[in-house]
C-alpha atoms as a PDB file:
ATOM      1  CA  UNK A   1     123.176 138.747 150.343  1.00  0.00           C
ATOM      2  CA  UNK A   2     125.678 137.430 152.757  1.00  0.00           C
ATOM      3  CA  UNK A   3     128.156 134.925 151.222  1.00  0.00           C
ATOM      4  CA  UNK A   4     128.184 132.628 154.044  1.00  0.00           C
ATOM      5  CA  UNK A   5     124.220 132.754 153.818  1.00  0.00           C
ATOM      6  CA  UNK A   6     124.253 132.295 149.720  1.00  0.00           C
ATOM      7  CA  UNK A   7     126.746 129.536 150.449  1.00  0.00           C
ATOM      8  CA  UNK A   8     124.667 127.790 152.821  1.00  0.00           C
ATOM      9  CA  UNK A   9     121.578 128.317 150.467  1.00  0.00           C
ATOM     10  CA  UNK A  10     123.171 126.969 147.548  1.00  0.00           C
ATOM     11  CA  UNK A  11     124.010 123.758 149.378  1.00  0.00           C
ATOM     12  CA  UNK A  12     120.182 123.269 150.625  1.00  0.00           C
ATOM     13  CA  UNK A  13     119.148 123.977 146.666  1.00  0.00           C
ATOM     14  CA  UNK A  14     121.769 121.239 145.811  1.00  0.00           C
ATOM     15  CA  UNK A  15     120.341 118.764 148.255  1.00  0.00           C
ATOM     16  CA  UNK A  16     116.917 119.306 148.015  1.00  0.00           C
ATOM     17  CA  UNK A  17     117.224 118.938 144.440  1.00  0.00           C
ATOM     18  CA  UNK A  18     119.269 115.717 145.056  1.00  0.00           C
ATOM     19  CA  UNK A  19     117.083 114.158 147.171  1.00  0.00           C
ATOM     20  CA  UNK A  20     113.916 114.665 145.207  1.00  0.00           C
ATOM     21  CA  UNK A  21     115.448 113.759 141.687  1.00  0.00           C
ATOM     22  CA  UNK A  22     116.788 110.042 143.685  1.00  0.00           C
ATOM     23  CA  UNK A  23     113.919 109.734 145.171  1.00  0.00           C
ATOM     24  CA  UNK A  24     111.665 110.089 141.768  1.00  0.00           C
ATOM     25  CA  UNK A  25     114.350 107.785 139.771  1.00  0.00           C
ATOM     26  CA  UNK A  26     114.996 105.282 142.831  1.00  0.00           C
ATOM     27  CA  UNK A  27     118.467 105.506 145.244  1.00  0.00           C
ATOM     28  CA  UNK A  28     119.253 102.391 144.915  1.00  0.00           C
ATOM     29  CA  UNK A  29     118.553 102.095 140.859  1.00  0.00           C
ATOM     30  CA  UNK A  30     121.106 105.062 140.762  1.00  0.00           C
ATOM     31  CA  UNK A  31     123.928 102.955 142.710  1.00  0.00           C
ATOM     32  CA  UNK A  32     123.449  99.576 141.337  1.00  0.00           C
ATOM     33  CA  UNK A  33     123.815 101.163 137.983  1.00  0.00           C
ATOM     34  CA  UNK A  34     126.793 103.360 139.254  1.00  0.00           C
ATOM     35  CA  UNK A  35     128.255  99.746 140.673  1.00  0.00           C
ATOM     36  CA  UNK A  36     128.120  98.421 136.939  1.00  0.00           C
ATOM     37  CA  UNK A  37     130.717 100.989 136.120  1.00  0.00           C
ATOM     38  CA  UNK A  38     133.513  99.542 133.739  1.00  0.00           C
ATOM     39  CA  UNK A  39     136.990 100.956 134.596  1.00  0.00           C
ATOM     40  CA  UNK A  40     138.293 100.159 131.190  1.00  0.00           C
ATOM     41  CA  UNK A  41     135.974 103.571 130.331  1.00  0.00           C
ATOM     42  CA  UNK A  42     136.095 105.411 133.160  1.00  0.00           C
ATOM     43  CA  UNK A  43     139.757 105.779 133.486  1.00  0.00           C
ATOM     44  CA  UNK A  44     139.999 107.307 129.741  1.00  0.00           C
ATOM     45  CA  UNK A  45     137.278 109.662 131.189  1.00  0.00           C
ATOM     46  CA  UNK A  46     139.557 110.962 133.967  1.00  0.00           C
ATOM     47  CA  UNK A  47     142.531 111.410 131.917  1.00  0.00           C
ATOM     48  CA  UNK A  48     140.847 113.119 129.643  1.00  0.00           C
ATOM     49  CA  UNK A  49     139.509 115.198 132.263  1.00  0.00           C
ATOM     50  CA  UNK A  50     142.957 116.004 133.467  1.00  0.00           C
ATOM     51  CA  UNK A  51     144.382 116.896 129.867  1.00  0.00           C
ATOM     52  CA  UNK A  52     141.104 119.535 130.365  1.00  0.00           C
ATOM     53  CA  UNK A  53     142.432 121.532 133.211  1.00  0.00           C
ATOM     54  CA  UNK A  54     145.882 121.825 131.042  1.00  0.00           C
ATOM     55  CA  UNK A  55     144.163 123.476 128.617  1.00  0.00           C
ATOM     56  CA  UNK A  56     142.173 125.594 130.611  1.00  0.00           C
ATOM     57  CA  UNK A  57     145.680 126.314 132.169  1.00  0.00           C
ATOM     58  CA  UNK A  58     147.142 127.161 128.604  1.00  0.00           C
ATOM     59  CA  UNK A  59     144.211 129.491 128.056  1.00  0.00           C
ATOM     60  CA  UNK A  60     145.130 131.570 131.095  1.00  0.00           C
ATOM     61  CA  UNK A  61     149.066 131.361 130.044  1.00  0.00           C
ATOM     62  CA  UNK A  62     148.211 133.188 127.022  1.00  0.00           C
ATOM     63  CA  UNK A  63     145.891 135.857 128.645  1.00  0.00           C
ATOM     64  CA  UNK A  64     148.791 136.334 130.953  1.00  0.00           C
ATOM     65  CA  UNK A  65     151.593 136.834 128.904  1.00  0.00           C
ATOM     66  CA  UNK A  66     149.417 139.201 126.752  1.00  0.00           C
ATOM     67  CA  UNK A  67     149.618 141.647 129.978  1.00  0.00           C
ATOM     68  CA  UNK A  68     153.213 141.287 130.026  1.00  0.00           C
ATOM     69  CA  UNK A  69     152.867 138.988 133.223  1.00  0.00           C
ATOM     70  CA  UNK A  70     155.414 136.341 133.163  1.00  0.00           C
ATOM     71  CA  UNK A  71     154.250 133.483 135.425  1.00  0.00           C
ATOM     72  CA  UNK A  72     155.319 129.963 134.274  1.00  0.00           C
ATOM     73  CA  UNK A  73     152.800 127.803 132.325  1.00  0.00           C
ATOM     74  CA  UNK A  74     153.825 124.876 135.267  1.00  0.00           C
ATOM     75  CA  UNK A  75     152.892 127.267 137.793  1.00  0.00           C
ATOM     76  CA  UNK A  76     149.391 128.267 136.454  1.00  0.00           C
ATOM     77  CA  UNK A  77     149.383 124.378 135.803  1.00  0.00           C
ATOM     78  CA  UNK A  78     149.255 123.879 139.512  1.00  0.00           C
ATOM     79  CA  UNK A  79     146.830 127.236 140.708  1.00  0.00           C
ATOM     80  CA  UNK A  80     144.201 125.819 138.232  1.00  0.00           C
ATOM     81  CA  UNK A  81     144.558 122.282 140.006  1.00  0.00           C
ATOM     82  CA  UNK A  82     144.463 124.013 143.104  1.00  0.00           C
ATOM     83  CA  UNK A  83     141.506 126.272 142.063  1.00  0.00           C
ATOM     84  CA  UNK A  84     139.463 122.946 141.508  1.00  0.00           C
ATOM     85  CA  UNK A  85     140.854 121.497 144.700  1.00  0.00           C
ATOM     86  CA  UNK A  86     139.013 125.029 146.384  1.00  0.00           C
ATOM     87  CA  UNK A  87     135.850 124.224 144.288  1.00  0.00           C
ATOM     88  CA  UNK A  88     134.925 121.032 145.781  1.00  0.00           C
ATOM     89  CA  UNK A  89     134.820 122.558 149.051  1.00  0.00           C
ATOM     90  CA  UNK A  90     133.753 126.267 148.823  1.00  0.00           C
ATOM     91  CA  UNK A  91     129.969 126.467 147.913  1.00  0.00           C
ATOM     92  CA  UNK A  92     129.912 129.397 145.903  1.00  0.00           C
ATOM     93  CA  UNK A  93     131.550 127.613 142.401  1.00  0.00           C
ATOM     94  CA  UNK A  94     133.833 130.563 142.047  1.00  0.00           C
ATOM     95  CA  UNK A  95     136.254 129.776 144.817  1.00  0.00           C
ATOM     96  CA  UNK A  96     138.088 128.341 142.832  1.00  0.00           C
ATOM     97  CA  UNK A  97     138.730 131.583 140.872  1.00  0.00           C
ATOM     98  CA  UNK A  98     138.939 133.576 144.063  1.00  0.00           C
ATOM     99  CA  UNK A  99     141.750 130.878 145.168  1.00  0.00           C
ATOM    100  CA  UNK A 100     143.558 131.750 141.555  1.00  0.00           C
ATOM    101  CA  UNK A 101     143.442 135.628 141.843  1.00  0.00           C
ATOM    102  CA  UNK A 102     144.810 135.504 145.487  1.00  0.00           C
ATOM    103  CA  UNK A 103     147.267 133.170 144.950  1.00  0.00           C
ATOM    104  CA  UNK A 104     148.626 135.129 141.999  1.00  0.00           C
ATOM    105  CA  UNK A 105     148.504 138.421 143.374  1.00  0.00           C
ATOM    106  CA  UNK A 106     150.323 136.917 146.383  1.00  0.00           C
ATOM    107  CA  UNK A 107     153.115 135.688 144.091  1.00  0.00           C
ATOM    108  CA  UNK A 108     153.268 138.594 141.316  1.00  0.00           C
ATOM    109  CA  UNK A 109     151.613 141.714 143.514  1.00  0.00           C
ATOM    110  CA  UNK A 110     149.069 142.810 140.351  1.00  0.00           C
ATOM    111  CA  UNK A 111     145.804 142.429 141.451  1.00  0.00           C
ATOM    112  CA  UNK A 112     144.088 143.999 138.554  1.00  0.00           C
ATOM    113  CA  UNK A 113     145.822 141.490 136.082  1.00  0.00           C
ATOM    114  CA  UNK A 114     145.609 138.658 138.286  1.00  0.00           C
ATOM    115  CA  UNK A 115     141.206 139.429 138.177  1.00  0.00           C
ATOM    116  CA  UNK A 116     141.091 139.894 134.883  1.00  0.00           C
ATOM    117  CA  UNK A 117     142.953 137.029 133.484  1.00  0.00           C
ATOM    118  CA  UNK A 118     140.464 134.797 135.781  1.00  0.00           C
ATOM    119  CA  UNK A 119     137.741 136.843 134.673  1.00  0.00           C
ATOM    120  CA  UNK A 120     138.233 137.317 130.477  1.00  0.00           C
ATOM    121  CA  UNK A 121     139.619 133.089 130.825  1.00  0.00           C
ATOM    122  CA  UNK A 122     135.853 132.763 132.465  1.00  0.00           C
ATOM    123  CA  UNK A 123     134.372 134.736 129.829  1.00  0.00           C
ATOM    124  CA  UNK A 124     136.251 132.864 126.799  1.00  0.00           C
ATOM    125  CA  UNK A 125     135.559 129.373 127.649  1.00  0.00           C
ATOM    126  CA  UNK A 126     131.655 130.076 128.418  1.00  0.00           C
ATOM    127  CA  UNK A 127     131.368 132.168 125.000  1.00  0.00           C
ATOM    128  CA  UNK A 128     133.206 129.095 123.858  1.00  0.00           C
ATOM    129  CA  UNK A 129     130.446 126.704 124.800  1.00  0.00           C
ATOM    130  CA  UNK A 130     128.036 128.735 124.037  1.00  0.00           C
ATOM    131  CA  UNK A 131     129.034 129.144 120.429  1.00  0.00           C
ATOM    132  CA  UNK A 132     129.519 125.242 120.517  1.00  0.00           C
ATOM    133  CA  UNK A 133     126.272 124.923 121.851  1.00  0.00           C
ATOM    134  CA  UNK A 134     124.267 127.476 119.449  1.00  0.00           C
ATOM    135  CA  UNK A 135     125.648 125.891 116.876  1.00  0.00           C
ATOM    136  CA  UNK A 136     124.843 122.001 117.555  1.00  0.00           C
ATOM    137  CA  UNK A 137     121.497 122.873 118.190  1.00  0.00           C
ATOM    138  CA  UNK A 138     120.822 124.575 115.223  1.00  0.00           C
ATOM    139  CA  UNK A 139     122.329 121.588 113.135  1.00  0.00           C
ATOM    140  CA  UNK A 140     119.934 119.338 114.824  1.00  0.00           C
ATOM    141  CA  UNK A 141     117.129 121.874 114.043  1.00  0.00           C
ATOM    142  CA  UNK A 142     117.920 121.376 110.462  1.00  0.00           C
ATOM    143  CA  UNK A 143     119.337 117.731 110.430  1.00  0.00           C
ATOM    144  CA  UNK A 144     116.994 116.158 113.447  1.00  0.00           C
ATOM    145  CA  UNK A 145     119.985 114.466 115.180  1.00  0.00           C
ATOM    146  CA  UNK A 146     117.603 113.798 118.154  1.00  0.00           C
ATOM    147  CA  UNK A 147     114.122 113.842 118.876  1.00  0.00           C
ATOM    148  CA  UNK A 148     114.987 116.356 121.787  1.00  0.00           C
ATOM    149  CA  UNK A 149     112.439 119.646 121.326  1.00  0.00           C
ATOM    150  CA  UNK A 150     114.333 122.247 123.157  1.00  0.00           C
ATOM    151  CA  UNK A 151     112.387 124.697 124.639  1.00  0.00           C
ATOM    152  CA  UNK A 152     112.295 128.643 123.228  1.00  0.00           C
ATOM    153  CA  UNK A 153     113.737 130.180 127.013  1.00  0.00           C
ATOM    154  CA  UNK A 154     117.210 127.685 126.134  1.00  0.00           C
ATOM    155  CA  UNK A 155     117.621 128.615 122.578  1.00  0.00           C
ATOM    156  CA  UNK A 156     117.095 132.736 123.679  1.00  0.00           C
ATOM    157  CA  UNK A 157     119.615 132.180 126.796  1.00  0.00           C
ATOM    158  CA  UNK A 158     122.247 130.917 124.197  1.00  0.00           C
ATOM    159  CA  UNK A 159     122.088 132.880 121.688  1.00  0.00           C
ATOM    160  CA  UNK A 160     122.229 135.629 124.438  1.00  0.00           C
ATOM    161  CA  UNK A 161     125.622 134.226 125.838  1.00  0.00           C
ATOM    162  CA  UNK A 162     126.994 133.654 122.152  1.00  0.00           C
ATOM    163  CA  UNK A 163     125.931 137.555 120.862  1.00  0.00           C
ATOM    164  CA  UNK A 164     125.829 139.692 124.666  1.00  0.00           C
ATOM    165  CA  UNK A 165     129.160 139.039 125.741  1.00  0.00           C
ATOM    166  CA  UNK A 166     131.200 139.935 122.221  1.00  0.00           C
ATOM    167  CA  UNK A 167     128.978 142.864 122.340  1.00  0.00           C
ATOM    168  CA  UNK A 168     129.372 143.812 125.933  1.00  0.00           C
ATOM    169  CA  UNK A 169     132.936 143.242 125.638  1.00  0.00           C
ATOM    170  CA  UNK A 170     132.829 145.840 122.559  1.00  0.00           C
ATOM    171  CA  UNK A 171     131.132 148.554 124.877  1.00  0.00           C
ATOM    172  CA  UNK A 172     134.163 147.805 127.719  1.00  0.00           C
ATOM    173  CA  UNK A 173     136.953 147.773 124.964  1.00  0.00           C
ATOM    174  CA  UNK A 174     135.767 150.726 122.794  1.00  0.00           C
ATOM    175  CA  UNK A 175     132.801 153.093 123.829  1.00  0.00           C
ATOM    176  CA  UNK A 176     134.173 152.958 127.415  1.00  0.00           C
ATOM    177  CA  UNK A 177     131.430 153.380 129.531  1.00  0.00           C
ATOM    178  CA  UNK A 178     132.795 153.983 132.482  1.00  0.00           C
ATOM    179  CA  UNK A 179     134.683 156.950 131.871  1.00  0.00           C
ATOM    180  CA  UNK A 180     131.408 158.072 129.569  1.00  0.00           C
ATOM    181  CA  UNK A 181     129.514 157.947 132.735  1.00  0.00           C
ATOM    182  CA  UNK A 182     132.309 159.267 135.569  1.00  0.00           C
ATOM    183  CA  UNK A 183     132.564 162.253 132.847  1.00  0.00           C
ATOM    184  CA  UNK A 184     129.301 163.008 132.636  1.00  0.00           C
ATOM    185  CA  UNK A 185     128.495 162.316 136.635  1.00  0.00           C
ATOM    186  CA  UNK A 186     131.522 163.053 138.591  1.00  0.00           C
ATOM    187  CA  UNK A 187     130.060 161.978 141.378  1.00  0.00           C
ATOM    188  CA  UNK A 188     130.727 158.276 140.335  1.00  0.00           C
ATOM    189  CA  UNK A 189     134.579 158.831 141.234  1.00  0.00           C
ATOM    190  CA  UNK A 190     133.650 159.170 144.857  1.00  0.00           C
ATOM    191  CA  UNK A 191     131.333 155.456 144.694  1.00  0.00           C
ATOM    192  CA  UNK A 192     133.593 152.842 146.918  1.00  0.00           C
ATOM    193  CA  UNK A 193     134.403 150.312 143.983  1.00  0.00           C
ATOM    194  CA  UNK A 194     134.978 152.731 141.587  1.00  0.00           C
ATOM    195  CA  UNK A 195     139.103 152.958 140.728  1.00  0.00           C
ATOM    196  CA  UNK A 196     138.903 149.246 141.156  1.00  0.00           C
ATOM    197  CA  UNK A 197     136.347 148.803 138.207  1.00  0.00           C
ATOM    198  CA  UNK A 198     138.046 150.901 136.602  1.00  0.00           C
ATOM    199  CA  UNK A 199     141.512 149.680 136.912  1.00  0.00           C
ATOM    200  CA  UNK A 200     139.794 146.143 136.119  1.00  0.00           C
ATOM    201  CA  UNK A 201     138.053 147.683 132.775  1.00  0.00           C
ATOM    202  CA  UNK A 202     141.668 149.089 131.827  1.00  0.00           C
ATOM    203  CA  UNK A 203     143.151 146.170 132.452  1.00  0.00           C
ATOM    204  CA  UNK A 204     140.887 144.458 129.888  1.00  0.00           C
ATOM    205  CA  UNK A 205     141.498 146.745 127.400  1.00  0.00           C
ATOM    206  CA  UNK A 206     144.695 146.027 126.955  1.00  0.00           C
ATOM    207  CA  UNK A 207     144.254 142.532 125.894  1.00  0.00           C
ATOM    208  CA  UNK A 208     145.180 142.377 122.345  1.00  0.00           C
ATOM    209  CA  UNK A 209     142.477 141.082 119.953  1.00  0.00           C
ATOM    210  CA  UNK A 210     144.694 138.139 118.566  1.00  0.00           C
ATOM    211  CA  UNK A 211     145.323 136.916 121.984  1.00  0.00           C
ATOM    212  CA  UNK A 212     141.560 136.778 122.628  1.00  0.00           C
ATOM    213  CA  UNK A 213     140.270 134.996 119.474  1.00  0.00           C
ATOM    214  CA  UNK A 214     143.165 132.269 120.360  1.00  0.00           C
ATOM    215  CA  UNK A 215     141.278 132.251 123.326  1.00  0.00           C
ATOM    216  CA  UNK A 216     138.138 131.332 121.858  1.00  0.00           C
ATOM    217  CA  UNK A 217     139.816 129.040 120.413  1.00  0.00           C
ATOM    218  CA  UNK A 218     141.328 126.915 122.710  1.00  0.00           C
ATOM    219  CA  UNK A 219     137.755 126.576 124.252  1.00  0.00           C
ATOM    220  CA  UNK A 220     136.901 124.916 121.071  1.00  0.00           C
ATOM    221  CA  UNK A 221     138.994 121.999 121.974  1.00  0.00           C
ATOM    222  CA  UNK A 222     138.496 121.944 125.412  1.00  0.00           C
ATOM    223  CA  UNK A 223     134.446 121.886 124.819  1.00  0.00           C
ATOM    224  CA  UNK A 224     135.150 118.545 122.432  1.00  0.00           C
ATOM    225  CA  UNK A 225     137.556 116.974 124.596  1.00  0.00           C
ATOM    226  CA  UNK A 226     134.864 117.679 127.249  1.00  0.00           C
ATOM    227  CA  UNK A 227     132.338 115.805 124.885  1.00  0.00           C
ATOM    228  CA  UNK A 228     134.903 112.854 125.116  1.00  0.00           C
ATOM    229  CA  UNK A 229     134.677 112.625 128.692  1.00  0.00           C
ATOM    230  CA  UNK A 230     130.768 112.280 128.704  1.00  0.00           C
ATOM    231  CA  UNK A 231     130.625 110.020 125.691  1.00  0.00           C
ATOM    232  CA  UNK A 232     133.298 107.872 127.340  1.00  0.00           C
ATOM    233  CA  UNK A 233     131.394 107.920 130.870  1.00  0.00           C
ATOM    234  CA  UNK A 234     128.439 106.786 128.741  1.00  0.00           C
ATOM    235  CA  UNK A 235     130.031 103.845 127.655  1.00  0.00           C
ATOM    236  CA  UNK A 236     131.350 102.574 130.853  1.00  0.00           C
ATOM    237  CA  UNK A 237     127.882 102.849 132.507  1.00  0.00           C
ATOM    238  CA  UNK A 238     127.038 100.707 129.167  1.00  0.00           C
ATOM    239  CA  UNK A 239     124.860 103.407 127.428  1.00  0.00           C
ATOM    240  CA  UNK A 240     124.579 103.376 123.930  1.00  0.00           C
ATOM    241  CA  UNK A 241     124.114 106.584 122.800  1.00  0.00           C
ATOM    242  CA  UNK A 242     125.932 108.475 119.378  1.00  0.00           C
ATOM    243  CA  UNK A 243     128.674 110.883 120.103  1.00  0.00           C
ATOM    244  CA  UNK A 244     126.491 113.551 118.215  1.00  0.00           C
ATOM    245  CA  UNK A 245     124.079 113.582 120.987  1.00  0.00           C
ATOM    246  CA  UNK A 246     127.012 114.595 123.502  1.00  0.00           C
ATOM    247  CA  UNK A 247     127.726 117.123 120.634  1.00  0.00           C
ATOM    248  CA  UNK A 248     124.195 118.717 121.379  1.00  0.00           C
ATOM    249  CA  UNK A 249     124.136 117.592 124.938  1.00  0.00           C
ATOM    250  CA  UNK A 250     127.030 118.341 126.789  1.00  0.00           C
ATOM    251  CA  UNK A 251     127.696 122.268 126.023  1.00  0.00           C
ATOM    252  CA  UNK A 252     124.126 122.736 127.170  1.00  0.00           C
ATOM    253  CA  UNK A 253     124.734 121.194 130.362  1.00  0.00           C
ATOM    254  CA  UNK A 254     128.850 122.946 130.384  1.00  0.00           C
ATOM    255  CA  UNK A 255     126.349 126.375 130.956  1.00  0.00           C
ATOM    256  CA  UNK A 256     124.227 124.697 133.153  1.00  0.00           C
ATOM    257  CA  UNK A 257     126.887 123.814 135.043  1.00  0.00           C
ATOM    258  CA  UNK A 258     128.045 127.517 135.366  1.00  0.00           C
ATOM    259  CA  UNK A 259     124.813 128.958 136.944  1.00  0.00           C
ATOM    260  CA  UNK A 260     126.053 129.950 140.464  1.00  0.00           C
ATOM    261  CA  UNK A 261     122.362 128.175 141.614  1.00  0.00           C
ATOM    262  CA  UNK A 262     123.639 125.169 143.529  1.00  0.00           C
ATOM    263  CA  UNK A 263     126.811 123.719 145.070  1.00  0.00           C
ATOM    264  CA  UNK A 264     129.230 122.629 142.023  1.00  0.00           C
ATOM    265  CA  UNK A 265     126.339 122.520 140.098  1.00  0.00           C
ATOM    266  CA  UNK A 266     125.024 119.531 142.124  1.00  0.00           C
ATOM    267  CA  UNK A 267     121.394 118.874 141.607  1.00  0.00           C
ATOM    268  CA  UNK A 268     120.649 121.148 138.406  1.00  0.00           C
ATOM    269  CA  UNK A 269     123.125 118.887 136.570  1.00  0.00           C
ATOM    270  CA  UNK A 270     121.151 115.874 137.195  1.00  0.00           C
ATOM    271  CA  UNK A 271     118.045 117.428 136.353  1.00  0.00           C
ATOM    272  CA  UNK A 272     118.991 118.495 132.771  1.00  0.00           C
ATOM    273  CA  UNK A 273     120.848 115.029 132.067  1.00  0.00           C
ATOM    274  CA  UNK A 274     117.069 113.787 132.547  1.00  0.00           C
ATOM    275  CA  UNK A 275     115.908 116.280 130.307  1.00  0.00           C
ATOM    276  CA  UNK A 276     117.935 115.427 127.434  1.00  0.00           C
ATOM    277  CA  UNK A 277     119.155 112.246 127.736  1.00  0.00           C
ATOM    278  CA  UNK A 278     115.822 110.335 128.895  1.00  0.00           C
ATOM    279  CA  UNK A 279     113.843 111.455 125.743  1.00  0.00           C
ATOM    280  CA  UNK A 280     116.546 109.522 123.766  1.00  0.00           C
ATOM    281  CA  UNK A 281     116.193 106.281 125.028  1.00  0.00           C
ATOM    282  CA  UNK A 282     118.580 106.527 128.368  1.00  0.00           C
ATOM    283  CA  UNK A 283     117.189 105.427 131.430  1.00  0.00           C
ATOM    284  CA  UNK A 284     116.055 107.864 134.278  1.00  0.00           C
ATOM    285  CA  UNK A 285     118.748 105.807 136.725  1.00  0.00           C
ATOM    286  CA  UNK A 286     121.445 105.843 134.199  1.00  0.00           C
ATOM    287  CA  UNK A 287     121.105 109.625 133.307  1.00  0.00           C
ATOM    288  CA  UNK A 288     121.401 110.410 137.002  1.00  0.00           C
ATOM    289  CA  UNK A 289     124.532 108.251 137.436  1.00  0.00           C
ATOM    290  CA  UNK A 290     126.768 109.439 134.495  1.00  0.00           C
ATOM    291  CA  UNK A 291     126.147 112.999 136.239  1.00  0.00           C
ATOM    292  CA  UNK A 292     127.225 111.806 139.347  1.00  0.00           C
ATOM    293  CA  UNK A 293     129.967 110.248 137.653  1.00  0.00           C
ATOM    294  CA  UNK A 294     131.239 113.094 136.372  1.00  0.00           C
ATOM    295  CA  UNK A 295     130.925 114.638 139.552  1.00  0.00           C
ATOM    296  CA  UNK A 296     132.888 112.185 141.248  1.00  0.00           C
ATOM    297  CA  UNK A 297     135.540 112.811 138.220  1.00  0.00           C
ATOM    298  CA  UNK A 298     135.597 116.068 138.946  1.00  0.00           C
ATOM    299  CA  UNK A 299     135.873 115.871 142.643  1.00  0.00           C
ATOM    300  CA  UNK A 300     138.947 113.668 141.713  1.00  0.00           C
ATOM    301  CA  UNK A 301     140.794 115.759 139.551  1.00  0.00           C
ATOM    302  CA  UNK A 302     140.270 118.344 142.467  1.00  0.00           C
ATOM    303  CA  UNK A 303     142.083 116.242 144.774  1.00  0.00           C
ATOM    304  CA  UNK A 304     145.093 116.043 142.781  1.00  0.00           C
ATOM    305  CA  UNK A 305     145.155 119.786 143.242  1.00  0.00           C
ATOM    306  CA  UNK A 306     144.941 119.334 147.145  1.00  0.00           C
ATOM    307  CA  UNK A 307     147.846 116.180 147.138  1.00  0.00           C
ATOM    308  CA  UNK A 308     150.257 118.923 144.415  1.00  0.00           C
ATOM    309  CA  UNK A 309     149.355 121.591 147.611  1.00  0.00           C
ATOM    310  CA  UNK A 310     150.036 119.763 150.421  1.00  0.00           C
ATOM    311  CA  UNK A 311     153.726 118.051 148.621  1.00  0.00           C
ATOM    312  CA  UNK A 312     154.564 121.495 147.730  1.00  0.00           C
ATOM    313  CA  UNK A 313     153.634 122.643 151.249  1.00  0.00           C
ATOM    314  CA  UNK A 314     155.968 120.009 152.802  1.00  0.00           C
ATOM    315  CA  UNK A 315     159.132 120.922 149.924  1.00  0.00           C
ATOM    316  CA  UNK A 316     159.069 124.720 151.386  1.00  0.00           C
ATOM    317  CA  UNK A 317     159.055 122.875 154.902  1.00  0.00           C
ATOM    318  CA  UNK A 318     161.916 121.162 154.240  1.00  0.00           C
ATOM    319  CA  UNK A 319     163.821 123.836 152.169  1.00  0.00           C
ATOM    320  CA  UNK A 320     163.496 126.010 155.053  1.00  0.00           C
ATOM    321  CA  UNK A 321     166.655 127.355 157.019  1.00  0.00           C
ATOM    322  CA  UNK A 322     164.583 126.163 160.503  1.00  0.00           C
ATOM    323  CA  UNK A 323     164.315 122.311 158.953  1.00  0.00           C
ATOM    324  CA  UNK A 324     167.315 122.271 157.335  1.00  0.00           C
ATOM    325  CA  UNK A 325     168.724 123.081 161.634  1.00  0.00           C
ATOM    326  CA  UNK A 326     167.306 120.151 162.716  1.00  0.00           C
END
């Protein structure tokens, strides 16, 4: 499918959804509960958030530097600020990344590295949640945390994410399938993407196996801190609910999030707050709005990455011989 057609489709999906889910809870229930918000809360929430993207940052330092790339940590800093400055605007929820690779293959001409780091930092932080997730949900199996019944097609998609991608990453790393099958078929060699997959599936093989299970386990604390955030938005819509729920909650929703369905996830976010949090005890109106206001969060941290941009933009103007003439 075209990707200005897929883009355009996942906007529609985001604001059909949208529209029905406020118009089944009530508009203006939504926004006078979003008016309520308490600022004493919400600005813990954002910083938070921001300490986030330095993390995610840090992840993609380390997958870096295990290539023998040398780009600063500051720099990456300010590409992953950028790349959420891209995601507000470009439907597809991977712009972002796309804005990352480019940029970095601009500045360090290796394309291969540049796509893999963005891809294997994708891959960590997902398995990451994933594992997070598996896990809280089969404590509250055993332990009955909440009264939440989660259906069988969740539980399967999880465990799929926590066991398929070690797995599949196994098959790239070790049985190399792609040189199996160009062996075997030589024909393959002459397909159009073919030295860049495999210059991509090289590329991930050489990422040491230390350097990925730190990885895995910087997600760890990104995933809680990211519990911190939604328990904190919680509180300063004035929703009483126990952090442990976010524990179960809000890795469920992180994957959610990550299904390239809608626009930034707009839409199917709201509808599986309402899904979880409403059999709880939360309100249809006030599940809706701490979605939204971590959508407006995120939208926020995003334009930090656009005001870094646009000051960097005007340094290089002014450090250039033609200004410096004036």
């Amino acid at each position: 499918m075209n990707k200005k057609v897929r883009g355009v489709l996942q906007v529609l999906i985001s604001l059909a959804l949208l529209a029905w889910l406020l118009y089944q809870v009530g508009f203006d229930e939504v926004w006078s509960t979003l008016t309520t918000i308490r600022w004493s809360w919400y600005v813990p929430a954002f910083l938070l958030f921001i300490s986030n993207i330095v993390i995610r940052a840090y992840r993609w330092y380390l997958l870096l530097h295990a290539l023998n790339e040398r780009p600063s940590f500051s720099h990456l800093t300010y590409l992953y600020f950028i790349g959420f400055f891209a995601n507000n605007f470009i439907p597809s929820g991977f712009g972002g990344d796309v804005v990352k690779i480019v940029s970095l293959r601009q500045t360090y001409g290796r394309g291969a590295e540049a796509l893999s780091s963005v891809l294997m930092d994708r891959i960590t932080g997902l398995l990451g949640s994933a594992i997070v997730a598996l896990a809280a949900m089969l404590w509250n199996a055993v332990s009955h945390t909440t009264n939440v019944e989660l259906p069988a097609a969740l539980w399967a998609a999880i465990a799929l994410i926590s066991l398929g991608m070690p797995l599949a990453f196994a098959a790239v790393r070790w049985l190399d399938p792609l040189t199996r099958l160009a062996a075997r078929f030589p024909a393959v060699h002459r397909l159009p993407q073919y030295d860049r997959l495999h210059q991509l599936t090289d590329t991930v093989q050489r990422y040491p196996l230390p350097t990925l299970l730190r990885s895995l386990l910087i997600s760890l604390p990104f995933t809680f801190s990211l519990i911190l955030v939604q328990y904190s938005i919680a509180r300063a819509l004035s929703v009483d609910v126990p952090l442990a729920a976010f524990g179960l909650f809000v890795p469920i929703i992180a994957i959610v999030n990550a299904i390239p369905l809608s626009f930034n996830g707009l839409g199917l976010r709201e509808g599986a707050y309402l899904f979880l949090f409403v059999p709880i005890g939360v309100s249809s109106e006030s599940a809706v709005a701490m979605s939204l206001a971590f959508y407006f969060l995120r939208f926020s941290g995003g334009m930090i990455g656009g005001l870094l941009y646009a000051l960097r933009s005007v340094a290089r103007l002014l450090q250039s011989p033609h200004a410096r003439n004036l």
